[in-house]
N, C-alpha and C. Protein backbone atom coordinates (compact mmCIF):
# COMPACT_ATOMS: atom_id res chain seq x y z
N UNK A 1 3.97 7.99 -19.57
CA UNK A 1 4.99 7.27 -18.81
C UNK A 1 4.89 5.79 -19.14
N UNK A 2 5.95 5.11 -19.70
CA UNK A 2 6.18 3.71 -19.73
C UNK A 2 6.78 3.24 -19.41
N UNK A 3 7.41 3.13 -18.15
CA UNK A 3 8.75 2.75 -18.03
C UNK A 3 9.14 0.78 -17.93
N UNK A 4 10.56 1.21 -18.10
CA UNK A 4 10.35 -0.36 -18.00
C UNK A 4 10.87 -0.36 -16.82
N UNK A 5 10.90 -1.73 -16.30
CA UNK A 5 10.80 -2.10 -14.83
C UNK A 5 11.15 -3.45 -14.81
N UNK A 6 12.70 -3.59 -14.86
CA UNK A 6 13.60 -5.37 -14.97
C UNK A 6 13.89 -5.01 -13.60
N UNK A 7 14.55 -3.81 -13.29
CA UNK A 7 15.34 -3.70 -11.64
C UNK A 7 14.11 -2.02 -11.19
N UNK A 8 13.93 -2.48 -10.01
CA UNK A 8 13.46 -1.65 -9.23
C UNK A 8 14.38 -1.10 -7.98
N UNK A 9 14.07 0.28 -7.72
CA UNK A 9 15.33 0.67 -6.30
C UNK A 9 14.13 0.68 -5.28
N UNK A 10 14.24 0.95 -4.36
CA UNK A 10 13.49 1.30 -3.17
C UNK A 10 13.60 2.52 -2.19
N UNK A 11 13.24 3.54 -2.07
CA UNK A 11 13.39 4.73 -1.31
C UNK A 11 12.59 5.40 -0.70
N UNK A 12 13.26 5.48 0.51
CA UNK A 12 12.01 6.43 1.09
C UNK A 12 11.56 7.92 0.63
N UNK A 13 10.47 8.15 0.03
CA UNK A 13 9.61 9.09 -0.61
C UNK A 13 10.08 10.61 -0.02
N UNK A 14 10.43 11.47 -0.67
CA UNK A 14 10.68 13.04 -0.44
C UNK A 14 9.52 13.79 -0.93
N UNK A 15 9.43 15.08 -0.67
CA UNK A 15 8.20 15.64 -1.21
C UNK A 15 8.52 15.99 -2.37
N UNK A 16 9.05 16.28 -3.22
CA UNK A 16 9.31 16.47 -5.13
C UNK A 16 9.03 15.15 -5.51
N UNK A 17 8.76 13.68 -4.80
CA UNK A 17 7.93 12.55 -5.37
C UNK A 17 6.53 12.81 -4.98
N UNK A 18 6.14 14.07 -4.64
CA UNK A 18 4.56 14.17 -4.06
C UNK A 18 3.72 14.26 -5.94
N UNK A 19 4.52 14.86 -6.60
CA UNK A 19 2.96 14.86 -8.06
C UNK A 19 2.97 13.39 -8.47
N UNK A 20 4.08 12.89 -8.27
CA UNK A 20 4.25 11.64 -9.02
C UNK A 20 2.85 10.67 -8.49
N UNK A 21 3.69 10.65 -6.55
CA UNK A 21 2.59 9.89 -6.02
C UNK A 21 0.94 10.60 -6.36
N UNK A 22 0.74 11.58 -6.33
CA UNK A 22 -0.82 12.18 -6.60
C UNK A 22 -1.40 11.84 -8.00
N UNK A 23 -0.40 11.32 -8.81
CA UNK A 23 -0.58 11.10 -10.36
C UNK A 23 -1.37 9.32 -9.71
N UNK A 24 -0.80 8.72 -9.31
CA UNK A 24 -0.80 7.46 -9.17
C UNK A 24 -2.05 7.09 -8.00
N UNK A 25 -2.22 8.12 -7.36
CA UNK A 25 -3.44 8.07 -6.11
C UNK A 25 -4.81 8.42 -7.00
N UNK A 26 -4.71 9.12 -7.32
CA UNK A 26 -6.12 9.95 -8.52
C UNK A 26 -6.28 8.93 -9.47
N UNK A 27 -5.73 8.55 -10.21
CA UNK A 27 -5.83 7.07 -10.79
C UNK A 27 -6.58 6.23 -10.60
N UNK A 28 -6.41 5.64 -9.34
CA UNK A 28 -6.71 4.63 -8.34
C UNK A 28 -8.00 5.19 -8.25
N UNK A 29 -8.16 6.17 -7.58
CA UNK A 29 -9.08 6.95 -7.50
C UNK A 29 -10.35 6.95 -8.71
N UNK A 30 -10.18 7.21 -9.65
CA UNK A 30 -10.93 7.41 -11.01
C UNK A 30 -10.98 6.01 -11.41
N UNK A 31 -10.08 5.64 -11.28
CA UNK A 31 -10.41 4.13 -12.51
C UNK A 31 -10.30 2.93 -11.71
N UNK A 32 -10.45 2.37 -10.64
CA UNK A 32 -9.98 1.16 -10.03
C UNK A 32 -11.05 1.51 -8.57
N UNK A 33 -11.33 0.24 -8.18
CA UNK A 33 -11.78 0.33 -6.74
C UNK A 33 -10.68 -0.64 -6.08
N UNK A 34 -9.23 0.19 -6.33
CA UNK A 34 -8.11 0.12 -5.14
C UNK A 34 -8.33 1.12 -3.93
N UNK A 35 -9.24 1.88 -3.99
CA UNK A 35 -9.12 3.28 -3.14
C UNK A 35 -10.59 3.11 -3.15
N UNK A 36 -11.37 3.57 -2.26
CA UNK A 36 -12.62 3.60 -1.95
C UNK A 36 -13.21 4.81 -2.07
N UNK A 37 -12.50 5.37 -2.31
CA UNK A 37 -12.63 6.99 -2.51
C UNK A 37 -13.31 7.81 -3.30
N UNK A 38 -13.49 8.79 -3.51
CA UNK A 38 -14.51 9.32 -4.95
C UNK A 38 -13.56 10.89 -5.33
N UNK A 39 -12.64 11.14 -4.42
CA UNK A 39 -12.31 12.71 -4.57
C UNK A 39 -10.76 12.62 -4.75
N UNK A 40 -10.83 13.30 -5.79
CA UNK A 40 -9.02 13.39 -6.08
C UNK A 40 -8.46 13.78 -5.08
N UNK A 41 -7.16 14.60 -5.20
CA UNK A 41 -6.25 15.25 -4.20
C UNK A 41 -5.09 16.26 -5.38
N UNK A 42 -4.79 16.79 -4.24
CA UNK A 42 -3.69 17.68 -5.15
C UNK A 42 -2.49 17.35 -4.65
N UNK A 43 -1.42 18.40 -5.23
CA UNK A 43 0.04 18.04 -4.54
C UNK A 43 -0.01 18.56 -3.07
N UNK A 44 -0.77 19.41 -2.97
CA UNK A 44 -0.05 20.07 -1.38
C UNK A 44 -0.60 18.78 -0.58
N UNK A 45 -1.77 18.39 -0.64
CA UNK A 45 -2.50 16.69 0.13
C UNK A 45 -1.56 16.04 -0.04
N UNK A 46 -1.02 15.41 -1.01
CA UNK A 46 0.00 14.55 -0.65
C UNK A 46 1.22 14.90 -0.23
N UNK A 47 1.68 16.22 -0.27
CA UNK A 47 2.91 16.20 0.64
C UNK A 47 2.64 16.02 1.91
N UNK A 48 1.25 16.97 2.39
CA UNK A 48 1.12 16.98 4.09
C UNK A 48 0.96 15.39 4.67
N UNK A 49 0.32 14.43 3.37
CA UNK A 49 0.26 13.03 3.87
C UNK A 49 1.99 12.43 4.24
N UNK A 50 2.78 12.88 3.49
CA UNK A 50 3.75 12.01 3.29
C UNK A 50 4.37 12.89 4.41
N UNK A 51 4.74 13.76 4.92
CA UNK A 51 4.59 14.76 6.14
C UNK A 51 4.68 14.08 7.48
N UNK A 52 3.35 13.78 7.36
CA UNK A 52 2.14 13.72 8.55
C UNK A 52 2.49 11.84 9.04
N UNK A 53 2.84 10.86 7.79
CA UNK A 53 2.87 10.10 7.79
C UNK A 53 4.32 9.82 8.32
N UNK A 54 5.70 10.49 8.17
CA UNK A 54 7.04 10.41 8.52
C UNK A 54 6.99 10.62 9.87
N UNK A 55 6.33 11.79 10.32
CA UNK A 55 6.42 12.42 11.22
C UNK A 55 5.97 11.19 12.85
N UNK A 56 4.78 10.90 11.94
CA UNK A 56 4.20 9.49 13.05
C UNK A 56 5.16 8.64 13.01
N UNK A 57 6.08 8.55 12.24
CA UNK A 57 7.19 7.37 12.67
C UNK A 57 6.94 5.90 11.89
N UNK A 58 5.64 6.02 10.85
CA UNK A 58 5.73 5.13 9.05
C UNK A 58 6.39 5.29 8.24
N UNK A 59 6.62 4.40 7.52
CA UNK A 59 7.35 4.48 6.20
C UNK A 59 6.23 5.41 5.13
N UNK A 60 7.25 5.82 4.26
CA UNK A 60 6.22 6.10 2.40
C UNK A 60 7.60 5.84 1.88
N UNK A 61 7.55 4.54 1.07
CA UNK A 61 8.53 4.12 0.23
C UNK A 61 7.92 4.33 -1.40
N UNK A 62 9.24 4.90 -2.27
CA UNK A 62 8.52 4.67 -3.11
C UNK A 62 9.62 3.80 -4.29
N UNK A 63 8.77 3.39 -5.09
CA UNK A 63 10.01 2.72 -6.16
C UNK A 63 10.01 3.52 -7.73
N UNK A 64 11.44 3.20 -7.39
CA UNK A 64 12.06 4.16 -9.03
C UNK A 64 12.30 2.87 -9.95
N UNK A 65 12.18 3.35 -10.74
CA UNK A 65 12.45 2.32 -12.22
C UNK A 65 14.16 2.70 -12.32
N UNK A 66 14.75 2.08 -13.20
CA UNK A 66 16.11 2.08 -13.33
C UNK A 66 16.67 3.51 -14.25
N UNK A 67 14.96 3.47 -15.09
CA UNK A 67 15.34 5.35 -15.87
C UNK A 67 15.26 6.65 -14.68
N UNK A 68 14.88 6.04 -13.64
CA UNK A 68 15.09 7.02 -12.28
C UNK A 68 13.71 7.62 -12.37
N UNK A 69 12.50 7.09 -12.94
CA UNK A 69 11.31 7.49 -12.84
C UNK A 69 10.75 6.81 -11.39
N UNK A 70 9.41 7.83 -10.89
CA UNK A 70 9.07 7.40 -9.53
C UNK A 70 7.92 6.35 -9.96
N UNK A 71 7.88 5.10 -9.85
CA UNK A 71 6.47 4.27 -10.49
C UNK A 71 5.51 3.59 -9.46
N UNK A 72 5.82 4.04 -8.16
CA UNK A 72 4.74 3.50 -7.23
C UNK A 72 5.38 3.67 -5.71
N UNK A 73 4.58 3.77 -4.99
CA UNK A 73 4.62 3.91 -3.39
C UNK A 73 3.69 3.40 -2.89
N UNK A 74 4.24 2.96 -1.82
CA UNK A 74 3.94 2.02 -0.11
C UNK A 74 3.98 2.88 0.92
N UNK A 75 3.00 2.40 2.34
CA UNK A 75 3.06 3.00 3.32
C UNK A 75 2.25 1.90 4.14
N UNK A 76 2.62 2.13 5.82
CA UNK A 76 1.85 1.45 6.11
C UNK A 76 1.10 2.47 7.68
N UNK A 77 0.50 1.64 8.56
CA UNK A 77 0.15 2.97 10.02
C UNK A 77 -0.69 2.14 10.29
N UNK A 78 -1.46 2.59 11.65
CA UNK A 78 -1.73 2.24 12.65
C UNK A 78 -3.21 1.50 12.03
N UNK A 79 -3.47 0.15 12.55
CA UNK A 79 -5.04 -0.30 12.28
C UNK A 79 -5.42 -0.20 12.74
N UNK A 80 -5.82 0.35 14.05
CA UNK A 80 -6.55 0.71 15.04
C UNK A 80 -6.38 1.70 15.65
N UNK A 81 -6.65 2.47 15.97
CA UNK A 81 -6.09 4.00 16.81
C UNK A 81 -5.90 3.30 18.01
N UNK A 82 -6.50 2.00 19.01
CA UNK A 82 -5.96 1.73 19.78
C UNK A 82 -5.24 1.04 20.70
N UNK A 83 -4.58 1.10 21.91
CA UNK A 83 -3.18 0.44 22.25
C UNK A 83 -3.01 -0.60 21.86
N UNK A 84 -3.95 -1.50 22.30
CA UNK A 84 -4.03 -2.69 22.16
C UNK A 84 -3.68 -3.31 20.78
N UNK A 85 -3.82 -2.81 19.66
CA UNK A 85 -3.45 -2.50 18.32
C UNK A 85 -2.41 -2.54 17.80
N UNK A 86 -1.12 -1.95 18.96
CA UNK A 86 -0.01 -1.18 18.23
C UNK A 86 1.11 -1.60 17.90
N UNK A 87 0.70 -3.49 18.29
CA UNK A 87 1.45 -3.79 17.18
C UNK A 87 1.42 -4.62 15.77
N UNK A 88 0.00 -3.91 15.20
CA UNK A 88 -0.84 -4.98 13.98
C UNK A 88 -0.87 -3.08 13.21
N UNK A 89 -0.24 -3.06 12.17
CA UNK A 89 -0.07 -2.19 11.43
C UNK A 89 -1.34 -2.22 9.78
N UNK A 90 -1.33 -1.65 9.40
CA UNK A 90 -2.20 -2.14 7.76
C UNK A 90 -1.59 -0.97 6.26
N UNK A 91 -1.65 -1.72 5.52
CA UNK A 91 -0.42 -1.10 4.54
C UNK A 91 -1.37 -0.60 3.49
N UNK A 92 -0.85 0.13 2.36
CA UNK A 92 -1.26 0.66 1.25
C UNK A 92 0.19 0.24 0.38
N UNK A 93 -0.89 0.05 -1.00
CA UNK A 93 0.85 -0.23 -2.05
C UNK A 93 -0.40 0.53 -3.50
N UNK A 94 0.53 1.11 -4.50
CA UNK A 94 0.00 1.40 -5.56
C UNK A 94 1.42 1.97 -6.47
N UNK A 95 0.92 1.30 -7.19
CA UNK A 95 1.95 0.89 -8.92
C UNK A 95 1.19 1.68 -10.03
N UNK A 96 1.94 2.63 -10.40
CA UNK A 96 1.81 3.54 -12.03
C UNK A 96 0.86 2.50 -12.61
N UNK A 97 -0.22 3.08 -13.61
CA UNK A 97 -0.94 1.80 -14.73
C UNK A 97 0.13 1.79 -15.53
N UNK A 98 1.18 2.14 -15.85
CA UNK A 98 1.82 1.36 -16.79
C UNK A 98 3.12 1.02 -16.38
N UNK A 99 3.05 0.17 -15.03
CA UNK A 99 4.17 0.14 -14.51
C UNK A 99 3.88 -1.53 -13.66
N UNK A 100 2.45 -1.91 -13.99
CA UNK A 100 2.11 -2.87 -12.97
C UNK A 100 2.19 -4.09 -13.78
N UNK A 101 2.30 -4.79 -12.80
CA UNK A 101 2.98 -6.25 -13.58
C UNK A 101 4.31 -6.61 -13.93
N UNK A 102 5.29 -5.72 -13.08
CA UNK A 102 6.34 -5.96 -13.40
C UNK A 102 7.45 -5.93 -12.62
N UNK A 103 6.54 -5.99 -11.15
CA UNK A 103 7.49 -6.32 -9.72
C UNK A 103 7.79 -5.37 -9.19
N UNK A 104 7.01 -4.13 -9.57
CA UNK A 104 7.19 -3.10 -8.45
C UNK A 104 6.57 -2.90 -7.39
N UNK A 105 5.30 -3.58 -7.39
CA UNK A 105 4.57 -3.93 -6.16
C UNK A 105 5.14 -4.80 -4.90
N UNK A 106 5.75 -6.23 -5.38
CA UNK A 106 6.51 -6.87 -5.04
C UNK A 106 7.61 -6.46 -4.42
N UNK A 107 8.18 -5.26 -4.85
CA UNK A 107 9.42 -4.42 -4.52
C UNK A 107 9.11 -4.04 -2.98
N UNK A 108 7.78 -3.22 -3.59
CA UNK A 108 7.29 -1.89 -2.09
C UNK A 108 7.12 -2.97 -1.33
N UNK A 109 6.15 -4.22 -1.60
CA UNK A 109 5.48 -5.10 -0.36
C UNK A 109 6.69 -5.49 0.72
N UNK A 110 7.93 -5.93 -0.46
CA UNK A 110 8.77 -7.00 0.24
C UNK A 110 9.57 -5.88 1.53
N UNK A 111 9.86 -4.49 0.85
CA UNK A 111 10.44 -3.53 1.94
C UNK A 111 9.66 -2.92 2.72
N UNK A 112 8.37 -3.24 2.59
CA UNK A 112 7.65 -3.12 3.89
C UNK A 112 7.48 -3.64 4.74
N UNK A 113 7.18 -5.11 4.87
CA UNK A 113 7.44 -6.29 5.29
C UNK A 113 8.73 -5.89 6.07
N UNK A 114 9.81 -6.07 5.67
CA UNK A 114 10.99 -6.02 5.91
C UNK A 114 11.00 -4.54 7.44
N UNK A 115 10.51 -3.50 6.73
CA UNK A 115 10.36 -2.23 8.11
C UNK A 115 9.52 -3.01 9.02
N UNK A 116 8.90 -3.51 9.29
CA UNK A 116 7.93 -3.53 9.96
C UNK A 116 8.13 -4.21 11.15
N UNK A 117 8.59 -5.70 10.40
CA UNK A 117 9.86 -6.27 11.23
C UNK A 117 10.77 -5.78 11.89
N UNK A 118 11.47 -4.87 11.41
CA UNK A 118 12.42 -4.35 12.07
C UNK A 118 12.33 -3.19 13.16
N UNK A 119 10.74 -2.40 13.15
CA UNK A 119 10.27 -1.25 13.73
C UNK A 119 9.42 -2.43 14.81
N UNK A 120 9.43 -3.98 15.22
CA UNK A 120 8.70 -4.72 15.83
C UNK A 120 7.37 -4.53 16.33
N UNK A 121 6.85 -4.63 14.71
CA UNK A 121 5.56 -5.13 14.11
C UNK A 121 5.50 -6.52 14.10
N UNK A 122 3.74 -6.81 14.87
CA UNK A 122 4.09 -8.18 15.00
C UNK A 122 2.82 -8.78 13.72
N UNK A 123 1.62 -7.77 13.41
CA UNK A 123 0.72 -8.61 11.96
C UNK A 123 0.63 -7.22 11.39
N UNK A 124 0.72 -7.71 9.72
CA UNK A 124 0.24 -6.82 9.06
C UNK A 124 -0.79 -6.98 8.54
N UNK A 125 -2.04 -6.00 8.01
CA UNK A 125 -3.36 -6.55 7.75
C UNK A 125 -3.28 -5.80 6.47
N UNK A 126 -4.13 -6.42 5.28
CA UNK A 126 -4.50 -5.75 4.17
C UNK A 126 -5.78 -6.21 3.81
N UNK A 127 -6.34 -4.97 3.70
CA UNK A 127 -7.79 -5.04 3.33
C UNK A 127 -7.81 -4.81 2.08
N UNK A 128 -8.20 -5.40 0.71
CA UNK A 128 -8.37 -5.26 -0.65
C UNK A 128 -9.83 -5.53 -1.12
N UNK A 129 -10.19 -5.10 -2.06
CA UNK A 129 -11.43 -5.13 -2.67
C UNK A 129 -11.73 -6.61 -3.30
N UNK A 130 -12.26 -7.55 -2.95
CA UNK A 130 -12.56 -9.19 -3.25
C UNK A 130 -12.77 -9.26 -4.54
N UNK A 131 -12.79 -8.47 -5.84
CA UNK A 131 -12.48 -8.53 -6.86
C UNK A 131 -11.29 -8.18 -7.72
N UNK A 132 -10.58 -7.95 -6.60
CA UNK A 132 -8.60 -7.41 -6.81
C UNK A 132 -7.82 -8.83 -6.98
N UNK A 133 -8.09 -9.46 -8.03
CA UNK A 133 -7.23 -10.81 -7.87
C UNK A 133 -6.12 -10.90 -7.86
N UNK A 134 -5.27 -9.54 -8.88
CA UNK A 134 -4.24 -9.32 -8.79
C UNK A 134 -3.58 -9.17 -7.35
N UNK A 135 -4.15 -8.11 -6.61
CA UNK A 135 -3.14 -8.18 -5.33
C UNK A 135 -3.46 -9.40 -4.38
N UNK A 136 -4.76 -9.93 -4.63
CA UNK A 136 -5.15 -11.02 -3.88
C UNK A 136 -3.35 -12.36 -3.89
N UNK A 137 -3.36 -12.21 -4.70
CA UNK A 137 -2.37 -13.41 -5.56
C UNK A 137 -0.89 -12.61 -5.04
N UNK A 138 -0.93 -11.36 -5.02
CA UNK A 138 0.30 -11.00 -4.87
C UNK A 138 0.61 -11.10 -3.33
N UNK A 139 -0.43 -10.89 -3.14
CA UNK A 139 -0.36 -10.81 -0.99
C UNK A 139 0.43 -12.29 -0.78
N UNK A 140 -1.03 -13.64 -1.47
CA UNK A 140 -0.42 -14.88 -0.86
C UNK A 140 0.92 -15.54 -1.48
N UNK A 141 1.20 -14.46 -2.70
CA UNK A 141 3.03 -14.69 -3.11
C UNK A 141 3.87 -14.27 -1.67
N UNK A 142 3.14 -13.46 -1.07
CA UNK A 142 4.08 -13.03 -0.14
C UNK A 142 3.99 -13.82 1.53
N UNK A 143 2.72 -14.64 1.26
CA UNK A 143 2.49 -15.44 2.39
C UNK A 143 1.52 -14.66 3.58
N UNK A 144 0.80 -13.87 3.03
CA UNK A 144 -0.34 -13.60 3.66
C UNK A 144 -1.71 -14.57 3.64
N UNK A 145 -2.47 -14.46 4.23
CA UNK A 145 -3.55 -15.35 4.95
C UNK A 145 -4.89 -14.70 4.54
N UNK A 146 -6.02 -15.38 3.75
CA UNK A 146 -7.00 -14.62 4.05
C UNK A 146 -7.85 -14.78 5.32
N UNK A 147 -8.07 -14.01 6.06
CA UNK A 147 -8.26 -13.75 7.18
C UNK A 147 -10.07 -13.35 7.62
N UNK A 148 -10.45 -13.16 6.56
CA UNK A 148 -11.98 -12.66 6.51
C UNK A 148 -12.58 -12.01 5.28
N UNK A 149 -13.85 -12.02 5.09
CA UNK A 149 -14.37 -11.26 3.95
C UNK A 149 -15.67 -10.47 4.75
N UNK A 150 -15.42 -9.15 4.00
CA UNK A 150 -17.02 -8.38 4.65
C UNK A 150 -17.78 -7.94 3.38
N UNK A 151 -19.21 -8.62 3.29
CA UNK A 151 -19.77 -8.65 2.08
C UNK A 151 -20.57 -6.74 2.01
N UNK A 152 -20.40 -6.40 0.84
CA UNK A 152 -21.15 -5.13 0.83
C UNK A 152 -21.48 -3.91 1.38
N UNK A 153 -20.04 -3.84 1.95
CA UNK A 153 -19.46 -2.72 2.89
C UNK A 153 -19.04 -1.51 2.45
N UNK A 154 -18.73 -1.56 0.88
CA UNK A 154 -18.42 -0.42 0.58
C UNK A 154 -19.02 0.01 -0.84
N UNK A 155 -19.24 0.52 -1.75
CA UNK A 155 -19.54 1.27 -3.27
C UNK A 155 -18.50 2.50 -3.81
N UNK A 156 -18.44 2.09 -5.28
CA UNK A 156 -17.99 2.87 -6.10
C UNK A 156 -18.73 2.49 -7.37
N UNK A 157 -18.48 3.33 -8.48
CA UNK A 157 -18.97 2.92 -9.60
C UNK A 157 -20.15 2.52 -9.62
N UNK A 158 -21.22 2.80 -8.62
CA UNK A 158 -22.88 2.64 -8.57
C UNK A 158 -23.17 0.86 -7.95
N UNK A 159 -22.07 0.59 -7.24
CA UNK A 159 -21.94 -1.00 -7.09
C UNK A 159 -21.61 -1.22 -5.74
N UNK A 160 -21.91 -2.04 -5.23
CA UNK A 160 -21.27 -2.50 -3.69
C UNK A 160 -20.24 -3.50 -3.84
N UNK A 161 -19.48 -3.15 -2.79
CA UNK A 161 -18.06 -4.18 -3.26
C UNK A 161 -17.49 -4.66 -2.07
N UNK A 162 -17.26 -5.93 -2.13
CA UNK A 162 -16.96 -6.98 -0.80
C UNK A 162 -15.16 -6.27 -0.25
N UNK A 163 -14.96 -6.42 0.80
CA UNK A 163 -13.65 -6.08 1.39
C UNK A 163 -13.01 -7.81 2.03
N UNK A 164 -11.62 -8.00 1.30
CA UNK A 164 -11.32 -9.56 1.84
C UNK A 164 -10.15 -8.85 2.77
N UNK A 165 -10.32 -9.58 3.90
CA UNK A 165 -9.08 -9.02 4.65
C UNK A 165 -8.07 -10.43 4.65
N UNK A 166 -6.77 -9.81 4.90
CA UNK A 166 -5.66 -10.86 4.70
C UNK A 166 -4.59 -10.46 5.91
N UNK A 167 -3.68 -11.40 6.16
CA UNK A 167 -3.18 -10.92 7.07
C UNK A 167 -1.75 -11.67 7.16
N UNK A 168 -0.68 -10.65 7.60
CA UNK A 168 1.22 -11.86 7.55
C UNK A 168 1.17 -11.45 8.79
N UNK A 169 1.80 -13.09 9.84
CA UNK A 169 2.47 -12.63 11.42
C UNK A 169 3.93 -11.92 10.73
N UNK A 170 4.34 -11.18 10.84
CA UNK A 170 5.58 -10.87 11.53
C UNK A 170 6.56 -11.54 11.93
N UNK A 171 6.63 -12.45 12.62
CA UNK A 171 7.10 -13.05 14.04
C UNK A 171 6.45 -14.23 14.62
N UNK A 172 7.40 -14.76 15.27
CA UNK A 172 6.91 -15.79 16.38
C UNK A 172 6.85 -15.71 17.77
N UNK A 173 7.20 -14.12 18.06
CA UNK A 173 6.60 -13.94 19.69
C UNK A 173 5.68 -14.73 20.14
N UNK A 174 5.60 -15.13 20.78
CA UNK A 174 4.30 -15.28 22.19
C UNK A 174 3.82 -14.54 22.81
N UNK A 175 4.49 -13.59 23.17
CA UNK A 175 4.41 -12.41 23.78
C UNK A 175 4.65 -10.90 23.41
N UNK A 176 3.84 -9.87 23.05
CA UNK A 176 4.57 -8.63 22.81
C UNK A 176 5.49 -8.17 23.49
């Protein structure tokens, strides 16, 4: 898959985009500490995610390239399981490897942003791996905040790896 990527669409994810997205999660998975993870998934896992995830009342957006290929998906849900929480959301974004760098991330972020607002979300939080400069840079394109770093919280690849948290208000409530 190479697609090119001048115009991106935005859509919310059906399950016949479930191998695409599992192509692009396993990835992440294997080659990147975007995902903290160590264990692939199959298609039926990601449909029941994308499922499970509608059903709670989140987005899974994903973006098509203009050849109508699926090259990355967004989602976001709850950062806290509780109340007090419910209205500080935390997102996931992941872009095809041969699809990144070319504003499809930018795509998913900006229409997430955009739901979140509109579903009155008041912070969004993203936790990234402190050696992710790329999304580091892409977050504060979007006007996120770094908000904290937690040193040596997590491992992959036989290594411990810092978590920077970042964070966008939403809004100018005062009040929920």
């Amino acid at each position: 898959m190479k697609p090119e990527v001048s115009m991106v669409k935005i859509g919310t994810a059906v399950e016949s985009d479930a191998a695409v997205i599992t192509e692009i999660y396993n990835d992440a998975v294997q080659n990147t500490t975007a995902i903290w993870n160590e264990k692939t998934v199959d298609i039926g896992n990601r449909i029941q995610w994308i499922r499970d995830r509608q059903a709670a009342g989140f987005p899974v957006l994903v973006a098509v390239s203009e050849a109508g290929e699926t090259i990355g998906y967004a989602s976001y849900g709850d950062w806290r399981p509780w109340d007090g929480y419910r209205h500080t959301v935390e997102h996931s974004v992941y872009v095809h490897k041969d699809a990144r760098g070319h504003g499809a991330g930018l795509a998913l972020m900006s229409a997430l942003i955009e739901h979140a607002r509109k579903h009155g979300k008041h912070v969004m939080v993203a936790g990234i791996e402190s050696g992710n400069r790329a999304s580091i840079a892409l977050h504060e394109k979007l006007g996120f905040k770094q908000s904290g770093q937690l040193h040596e919280v997590g491992m992959k690849f036989g290594r411990w790896l810092d978590l920077t948290f970042m964070q966008l208000k939403l809004d100018t409530r005062e009040r929920p």
